[in-house]
C-alpha atoms as a PDB file:
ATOM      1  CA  UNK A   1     159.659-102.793-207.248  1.00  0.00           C
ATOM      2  CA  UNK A   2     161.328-101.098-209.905  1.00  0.00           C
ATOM      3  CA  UNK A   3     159.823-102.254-213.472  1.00  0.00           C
ATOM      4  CA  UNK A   4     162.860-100.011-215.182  1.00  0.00           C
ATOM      5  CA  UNK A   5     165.833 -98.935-213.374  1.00  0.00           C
ATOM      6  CA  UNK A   6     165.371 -94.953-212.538  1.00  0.00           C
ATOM      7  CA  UNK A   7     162.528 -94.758-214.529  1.00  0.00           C
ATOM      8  CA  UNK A   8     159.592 -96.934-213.983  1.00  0.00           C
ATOM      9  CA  UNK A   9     158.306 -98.020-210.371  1.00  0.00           C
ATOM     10  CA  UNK A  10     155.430-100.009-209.463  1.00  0.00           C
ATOM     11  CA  UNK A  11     154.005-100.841-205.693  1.00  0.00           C
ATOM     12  CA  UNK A  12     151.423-103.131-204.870  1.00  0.00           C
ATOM     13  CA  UNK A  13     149.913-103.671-201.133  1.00  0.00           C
ATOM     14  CA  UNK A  14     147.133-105.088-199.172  1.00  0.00           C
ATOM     15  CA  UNK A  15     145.887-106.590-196.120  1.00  0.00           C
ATOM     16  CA  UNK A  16     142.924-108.185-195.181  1.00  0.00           C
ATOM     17  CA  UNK A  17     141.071-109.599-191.661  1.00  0.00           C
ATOM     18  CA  UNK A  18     138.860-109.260-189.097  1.00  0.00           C
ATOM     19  CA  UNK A  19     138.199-105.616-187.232  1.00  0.00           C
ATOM     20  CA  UNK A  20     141.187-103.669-188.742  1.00  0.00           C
ATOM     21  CA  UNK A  21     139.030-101.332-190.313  1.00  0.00           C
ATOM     22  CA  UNK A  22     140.763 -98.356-188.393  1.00  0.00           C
ATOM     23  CA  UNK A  23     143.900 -98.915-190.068  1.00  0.00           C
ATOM     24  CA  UNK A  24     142.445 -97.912-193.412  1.00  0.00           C
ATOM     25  CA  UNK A  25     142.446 -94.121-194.762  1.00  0.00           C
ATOM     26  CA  UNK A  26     138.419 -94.220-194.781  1.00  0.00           C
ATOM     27  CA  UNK A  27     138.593 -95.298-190.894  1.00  0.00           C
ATOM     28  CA  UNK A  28     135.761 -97.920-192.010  1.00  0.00           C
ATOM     29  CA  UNK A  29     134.133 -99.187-188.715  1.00  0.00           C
ATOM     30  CA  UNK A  30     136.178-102.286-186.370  1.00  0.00           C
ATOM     31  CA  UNK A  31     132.782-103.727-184.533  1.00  0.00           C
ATOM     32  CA  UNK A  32     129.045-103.926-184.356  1.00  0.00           C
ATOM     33  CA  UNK A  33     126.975-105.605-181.777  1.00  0.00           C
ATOM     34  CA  UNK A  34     125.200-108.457-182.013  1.00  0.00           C
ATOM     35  CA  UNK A  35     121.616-108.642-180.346  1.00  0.00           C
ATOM     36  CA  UNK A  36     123.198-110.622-177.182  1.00  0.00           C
ATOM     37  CA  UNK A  37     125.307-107.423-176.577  1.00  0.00           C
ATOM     38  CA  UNK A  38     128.525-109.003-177.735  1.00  0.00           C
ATOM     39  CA  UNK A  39     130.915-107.777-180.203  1.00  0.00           C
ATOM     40  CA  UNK A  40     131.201-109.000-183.655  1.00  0.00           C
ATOM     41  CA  UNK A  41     134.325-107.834-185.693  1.00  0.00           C
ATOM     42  CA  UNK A  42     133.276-107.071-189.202  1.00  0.00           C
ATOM     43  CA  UNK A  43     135.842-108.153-192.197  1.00  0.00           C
ATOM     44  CA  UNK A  44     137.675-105.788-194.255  1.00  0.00           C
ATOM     45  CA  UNK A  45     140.128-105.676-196.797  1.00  0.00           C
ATOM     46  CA  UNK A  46     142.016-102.694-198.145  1.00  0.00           C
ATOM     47  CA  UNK A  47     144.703-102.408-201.011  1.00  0.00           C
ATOM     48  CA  UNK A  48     146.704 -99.753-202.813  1.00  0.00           C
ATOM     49  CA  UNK A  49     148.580 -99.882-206.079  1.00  0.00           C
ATOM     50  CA  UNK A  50     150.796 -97.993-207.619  1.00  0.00           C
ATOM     51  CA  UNK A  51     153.314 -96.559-210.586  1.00  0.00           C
ATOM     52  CA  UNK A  52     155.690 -93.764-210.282  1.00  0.00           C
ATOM     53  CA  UNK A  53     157.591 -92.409-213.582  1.00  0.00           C
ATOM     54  CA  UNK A  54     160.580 -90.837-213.708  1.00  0.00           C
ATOM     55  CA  UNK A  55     160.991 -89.324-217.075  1.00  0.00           C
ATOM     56  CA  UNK A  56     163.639 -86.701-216.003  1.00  0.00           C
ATOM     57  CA  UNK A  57     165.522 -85.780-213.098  1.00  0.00           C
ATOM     58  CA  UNK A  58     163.381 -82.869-212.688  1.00  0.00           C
ATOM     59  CA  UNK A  59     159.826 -84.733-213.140  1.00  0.00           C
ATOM     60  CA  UNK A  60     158.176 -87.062-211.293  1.00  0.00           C
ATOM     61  CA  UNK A  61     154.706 -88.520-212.291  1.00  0.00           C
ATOM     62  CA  UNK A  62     152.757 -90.734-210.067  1.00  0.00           C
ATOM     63  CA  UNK A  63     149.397 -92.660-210.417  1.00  0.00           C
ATOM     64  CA  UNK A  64     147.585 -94.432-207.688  1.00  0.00           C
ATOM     65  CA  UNK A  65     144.830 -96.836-206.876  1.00  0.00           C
ATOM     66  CA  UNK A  66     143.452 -97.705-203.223  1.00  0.00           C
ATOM     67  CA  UNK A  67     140.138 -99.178-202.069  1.00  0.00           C
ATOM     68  CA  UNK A  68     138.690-100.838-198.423  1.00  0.00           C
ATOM     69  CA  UNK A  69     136.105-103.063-198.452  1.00  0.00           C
ATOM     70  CA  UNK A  70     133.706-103.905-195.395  1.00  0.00           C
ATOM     71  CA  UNK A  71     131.776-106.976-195.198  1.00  0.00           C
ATOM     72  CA  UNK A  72     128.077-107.153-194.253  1.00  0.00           C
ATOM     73  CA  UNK A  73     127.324-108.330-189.968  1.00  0.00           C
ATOM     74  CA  UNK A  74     124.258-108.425-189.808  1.00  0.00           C
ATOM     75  CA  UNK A  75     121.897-109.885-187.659  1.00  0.00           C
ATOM     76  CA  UNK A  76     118.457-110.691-186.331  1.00  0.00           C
ATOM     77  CA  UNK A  77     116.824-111.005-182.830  1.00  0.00           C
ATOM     78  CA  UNK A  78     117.601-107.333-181.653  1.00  0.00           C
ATOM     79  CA  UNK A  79     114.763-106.418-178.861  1.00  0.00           C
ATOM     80  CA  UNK A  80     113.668-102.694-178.478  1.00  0.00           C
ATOM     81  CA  UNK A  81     111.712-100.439-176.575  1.00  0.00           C
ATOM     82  CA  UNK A  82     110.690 -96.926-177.492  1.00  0.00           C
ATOM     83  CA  UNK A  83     109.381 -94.152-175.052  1.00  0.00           C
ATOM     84  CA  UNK A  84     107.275 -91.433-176.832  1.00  0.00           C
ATOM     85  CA  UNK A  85     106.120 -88.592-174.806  1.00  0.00           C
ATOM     86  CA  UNK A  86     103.683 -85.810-175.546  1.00  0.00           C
ATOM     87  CA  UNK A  87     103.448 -82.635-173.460  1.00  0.00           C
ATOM     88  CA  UNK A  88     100.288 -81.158-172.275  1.00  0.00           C
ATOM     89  CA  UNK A  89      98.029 -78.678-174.341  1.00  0.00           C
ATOM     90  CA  UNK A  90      96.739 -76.125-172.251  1.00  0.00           C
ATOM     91  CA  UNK A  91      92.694 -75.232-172.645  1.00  0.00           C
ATOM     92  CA  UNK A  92      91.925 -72.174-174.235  1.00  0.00           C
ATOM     93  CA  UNK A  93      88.885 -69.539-173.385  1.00  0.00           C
ATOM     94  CA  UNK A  94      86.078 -69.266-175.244  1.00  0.00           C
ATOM     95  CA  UNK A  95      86.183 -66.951-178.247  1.00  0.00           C
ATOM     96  CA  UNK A  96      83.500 -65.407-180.448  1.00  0.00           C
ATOM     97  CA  UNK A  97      84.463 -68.070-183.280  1.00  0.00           C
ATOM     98  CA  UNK A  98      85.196 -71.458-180.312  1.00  0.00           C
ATOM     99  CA  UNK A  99      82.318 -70.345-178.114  1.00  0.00           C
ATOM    100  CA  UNK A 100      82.950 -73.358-176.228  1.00  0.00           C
ATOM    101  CA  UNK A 101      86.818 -72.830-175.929  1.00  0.00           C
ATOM    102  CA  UNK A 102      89.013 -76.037-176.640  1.00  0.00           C
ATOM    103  CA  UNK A 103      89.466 -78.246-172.624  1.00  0.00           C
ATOM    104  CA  UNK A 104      92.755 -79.682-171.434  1.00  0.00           C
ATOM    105  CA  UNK A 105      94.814 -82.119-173.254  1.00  0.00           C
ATOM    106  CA  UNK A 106      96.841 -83.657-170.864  1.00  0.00           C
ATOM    107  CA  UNK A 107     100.228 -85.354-171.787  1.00  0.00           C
ATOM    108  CA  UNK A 108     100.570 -88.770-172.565  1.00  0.00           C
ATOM    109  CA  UNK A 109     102.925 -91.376-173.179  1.00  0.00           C
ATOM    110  CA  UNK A 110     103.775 -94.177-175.798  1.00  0.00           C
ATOM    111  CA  UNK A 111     105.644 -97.124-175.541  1.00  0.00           C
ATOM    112  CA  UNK A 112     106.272 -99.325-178.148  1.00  0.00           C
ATOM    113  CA  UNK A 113     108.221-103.014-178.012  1.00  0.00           C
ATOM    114  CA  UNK A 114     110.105-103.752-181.610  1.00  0.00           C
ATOM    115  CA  UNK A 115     110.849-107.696-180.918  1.00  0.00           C
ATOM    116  CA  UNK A 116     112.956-109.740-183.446  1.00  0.00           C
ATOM    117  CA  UNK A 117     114.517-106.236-185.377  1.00  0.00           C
ATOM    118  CA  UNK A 118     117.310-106.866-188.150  1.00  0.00           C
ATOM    119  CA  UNK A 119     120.489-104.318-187.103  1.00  0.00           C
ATOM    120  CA  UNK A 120     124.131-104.688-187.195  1.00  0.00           C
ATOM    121  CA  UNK A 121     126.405-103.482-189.873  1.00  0.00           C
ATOM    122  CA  UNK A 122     125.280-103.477-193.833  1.00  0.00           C
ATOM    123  CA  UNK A 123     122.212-105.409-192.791  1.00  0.00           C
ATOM    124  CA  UNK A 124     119.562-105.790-195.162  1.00  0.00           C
ATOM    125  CA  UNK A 125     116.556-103.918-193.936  1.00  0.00           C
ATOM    126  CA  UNK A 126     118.678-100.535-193.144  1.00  0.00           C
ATOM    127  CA  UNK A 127     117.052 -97.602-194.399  1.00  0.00           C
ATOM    128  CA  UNK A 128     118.447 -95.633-197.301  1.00  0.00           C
ATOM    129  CA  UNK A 129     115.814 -93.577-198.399  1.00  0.00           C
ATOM    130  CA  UNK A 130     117.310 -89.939-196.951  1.00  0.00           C
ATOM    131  CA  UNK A 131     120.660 -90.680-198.271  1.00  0.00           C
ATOM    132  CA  UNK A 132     120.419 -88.346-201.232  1.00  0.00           C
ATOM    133  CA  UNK A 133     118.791 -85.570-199.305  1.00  0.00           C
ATOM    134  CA  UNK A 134     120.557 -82.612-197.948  1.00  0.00           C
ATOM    135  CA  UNK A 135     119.168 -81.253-194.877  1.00  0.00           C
ATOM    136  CA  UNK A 136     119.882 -77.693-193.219  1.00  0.00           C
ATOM    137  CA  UNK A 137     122.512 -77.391-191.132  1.00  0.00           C
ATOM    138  CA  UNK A 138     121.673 -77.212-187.099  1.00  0.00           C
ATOM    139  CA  UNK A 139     123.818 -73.919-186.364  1.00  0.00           C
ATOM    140  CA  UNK A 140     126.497 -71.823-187.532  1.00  0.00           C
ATOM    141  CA  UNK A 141     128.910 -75.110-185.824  1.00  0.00           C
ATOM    142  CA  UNK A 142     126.934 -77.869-186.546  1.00  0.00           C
ATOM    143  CA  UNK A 143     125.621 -79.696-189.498  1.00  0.00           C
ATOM    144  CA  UNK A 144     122.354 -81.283-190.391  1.00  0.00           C
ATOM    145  CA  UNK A 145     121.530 -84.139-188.030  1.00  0.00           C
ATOM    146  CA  UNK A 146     120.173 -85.981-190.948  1.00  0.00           C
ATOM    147  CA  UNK A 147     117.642 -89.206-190.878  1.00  0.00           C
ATOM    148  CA  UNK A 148     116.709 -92.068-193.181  1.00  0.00           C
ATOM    149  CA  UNK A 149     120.042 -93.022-193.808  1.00  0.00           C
ATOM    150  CA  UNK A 150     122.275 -95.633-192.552  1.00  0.00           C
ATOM    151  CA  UNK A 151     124.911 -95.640-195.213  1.00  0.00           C
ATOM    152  CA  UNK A 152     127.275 -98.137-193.914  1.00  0.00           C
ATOM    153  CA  UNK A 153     129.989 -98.578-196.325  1.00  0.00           C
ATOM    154  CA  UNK A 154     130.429-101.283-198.510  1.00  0.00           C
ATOM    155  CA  UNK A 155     133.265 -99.945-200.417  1.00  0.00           C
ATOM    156  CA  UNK A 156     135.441 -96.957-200.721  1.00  0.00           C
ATOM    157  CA  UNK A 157     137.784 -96.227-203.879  1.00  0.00           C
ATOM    158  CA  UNK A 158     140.021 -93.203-204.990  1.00  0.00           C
ATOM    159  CA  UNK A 159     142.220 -93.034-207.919  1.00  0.00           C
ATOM    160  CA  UNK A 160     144.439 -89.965-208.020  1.00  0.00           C
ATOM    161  CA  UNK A 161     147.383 -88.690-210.702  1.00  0.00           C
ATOM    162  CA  UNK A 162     149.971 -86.173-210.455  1.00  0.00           C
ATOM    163  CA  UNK A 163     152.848 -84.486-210.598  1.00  0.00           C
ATOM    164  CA  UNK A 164     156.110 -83.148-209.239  1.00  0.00           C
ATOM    165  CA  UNK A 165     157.912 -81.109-210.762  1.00  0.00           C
ATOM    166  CA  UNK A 166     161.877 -79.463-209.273  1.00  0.00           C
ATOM    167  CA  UNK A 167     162.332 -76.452-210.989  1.00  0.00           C
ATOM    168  CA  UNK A 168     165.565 -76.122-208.851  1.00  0.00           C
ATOM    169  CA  UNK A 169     168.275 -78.412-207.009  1.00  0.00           C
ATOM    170  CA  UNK A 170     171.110 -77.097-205.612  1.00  0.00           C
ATOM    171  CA  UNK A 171     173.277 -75.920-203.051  1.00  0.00           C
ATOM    172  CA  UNK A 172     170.787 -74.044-201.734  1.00  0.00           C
ATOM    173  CA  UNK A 173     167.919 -76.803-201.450  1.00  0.00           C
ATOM    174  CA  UNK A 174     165.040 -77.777-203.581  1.00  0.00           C
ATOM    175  CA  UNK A 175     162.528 -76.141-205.199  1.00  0.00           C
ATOM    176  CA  UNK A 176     159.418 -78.578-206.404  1.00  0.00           C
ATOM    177  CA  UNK A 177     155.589 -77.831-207.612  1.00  0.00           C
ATOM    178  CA  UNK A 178     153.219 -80.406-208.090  1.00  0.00           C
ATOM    179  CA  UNK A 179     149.044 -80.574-209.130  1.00  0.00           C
ATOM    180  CA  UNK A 180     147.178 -83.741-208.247  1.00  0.00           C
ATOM    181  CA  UNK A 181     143.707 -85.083-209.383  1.00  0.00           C
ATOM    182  CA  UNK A 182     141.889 -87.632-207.370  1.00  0.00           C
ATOM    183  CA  UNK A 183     138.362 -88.818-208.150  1.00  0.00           C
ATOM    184  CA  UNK A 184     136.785 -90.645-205.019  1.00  0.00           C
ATOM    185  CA  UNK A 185     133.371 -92.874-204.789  1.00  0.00           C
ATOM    186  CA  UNK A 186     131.701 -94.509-201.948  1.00  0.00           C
ATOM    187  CA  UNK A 187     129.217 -97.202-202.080  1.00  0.00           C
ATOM    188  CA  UNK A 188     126.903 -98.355-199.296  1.00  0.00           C
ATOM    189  CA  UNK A 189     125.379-101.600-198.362  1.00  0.00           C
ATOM    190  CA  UNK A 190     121.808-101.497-199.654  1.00  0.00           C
ATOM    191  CA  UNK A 191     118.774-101.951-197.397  1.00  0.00           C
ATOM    192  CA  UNK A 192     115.244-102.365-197.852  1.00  0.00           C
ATOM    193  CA  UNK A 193     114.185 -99.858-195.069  1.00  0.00           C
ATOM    194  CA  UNK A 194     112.195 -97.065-196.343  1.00  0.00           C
ATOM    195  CA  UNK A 195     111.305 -98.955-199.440  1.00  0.00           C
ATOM    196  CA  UNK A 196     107.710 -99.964-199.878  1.00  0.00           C
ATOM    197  CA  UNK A 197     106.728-103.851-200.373  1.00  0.00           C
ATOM    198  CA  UNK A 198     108.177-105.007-203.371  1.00  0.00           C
ATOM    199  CA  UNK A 199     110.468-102.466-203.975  1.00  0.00           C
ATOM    200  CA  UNK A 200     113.829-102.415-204.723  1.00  0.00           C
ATOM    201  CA  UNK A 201     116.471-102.408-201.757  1.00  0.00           C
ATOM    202  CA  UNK A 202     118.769 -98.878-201.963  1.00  0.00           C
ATOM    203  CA  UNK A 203     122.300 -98.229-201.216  1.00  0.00           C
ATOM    204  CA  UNK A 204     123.626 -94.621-201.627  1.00  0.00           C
ATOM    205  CA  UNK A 205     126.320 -93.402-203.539  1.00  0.00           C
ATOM    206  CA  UNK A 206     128.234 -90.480-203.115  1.00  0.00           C
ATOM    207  CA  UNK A 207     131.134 -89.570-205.894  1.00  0.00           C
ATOM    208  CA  UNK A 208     133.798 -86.442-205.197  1.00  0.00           C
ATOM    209  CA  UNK A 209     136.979 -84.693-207.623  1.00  0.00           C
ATOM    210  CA  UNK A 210     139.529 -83.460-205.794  1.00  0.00           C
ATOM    211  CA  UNK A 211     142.278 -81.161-207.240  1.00  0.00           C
ATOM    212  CA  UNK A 212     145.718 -79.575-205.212  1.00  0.00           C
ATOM    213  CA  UNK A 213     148.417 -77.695-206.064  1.00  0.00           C
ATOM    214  CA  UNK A 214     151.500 -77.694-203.903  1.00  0.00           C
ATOM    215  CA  UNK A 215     154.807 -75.223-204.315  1.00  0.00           C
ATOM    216  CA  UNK A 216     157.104 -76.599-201.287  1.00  0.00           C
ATOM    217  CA  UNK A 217     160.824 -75.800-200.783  1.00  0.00           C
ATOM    218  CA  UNK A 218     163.127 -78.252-198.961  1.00  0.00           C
ATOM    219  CA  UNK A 219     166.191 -77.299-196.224  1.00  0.00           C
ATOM    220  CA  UNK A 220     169.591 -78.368-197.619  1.00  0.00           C
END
């Protein structure tokens, strides 16, 4: 919509429902399952505003605001089992400090039943608690496979300014360079996994500051 003619445009847009979080920049998840296998579509809502200024020909300045939102879906009643296994240690000789050497432990195996859990998406007993920690990276291809933390987003924001500016238009076709600033945060549903009794539920945070530069030429 143009606020001044030439000069002074301003854009507003959203949309908001059930399992459209793939249409989003952040990709925010569509689905979770709920404890009878089925498929629950969690709620988002995402919207971008805008202003573009026009000051000159030659300059264009731009400022935008976008965000997504994802609802909580969680749920209890989630049933599950857990197979631990524990390989053999071999027995060892005697020695002049073990005269009696150390005998066979033979391998055994756990298995545990976790009846009534509390899953889904956002839900409130996700654990948090290895949100903030960095771990090493796997290989020289692959990162750290992390642990202790959920992080299922609750909302994702980025507000960015910038620039274009044409040092030439002609004939010959268009000469423009621009430098853009965006500052992005993510917040995640908290969860009280992690957290001893009485403590307070945690949801991570992560903040990042972008900055580009762009010199681009167009075809006549």
């Amino acid at each position: 919509m143009p606020v001044i003619k030439d000069k002074v445009d301003f854009g507003l847009k959203g949309v908001a429902g059930d399992g459209i979080g793939r249409y989003g920049s952040a990709q925010l998840a569509d689905a979770t399952a709920r404890p009878d296998g089925t498929l629950s579509l969690i709620r988002t809502a995402h919207g971008l505003a805008k202003i573009e200024l026009h000051p000159t020909p030659k300059l264009d300045i731009y400022g935008y605001w976008g965000l997504e939102y994802a609802w909580r879906a969680g749920y209890q009643g989630y049933n599950a089992v857990t197979v631990t296994k524990t390989a053999a240690i071999p027995p060892t000789p005697p020695t002049a400090t073990n005269p009696a050497g150390t005998p066979l432990i033979p391998a055994t195996t756990t298995t545990t039943f976790s009846l009534n859990g509390i899953g889904g998406y956002g839900n409130v007993a996700a654990n948090n608690s290895g949100c903030a920690t960095e771990g090493v990276p796997i290989n020289d291809f692959n990162p750290s496979s992390g642990s202790n933390c959920a992080g299922d987003i609750r909302i994702i924001q980025e507000g960015t300014l910038g620039f274009w500016y044409k040092f030439y238009q002609g004939p010959k076709g268009r000469f423009q360079f621009g430098v853009q600033y965006s500052y992005i945060t993510k917040n995640a549903w908290s969860g009280t996994g992690g957290v001893p009794a009485g403590g307070l539920a945690i949801g991570s945070k992560a903040v990042d500051n972008m900055i580009f530069t762009s010199l681009r030429y167009y075809i006549p």
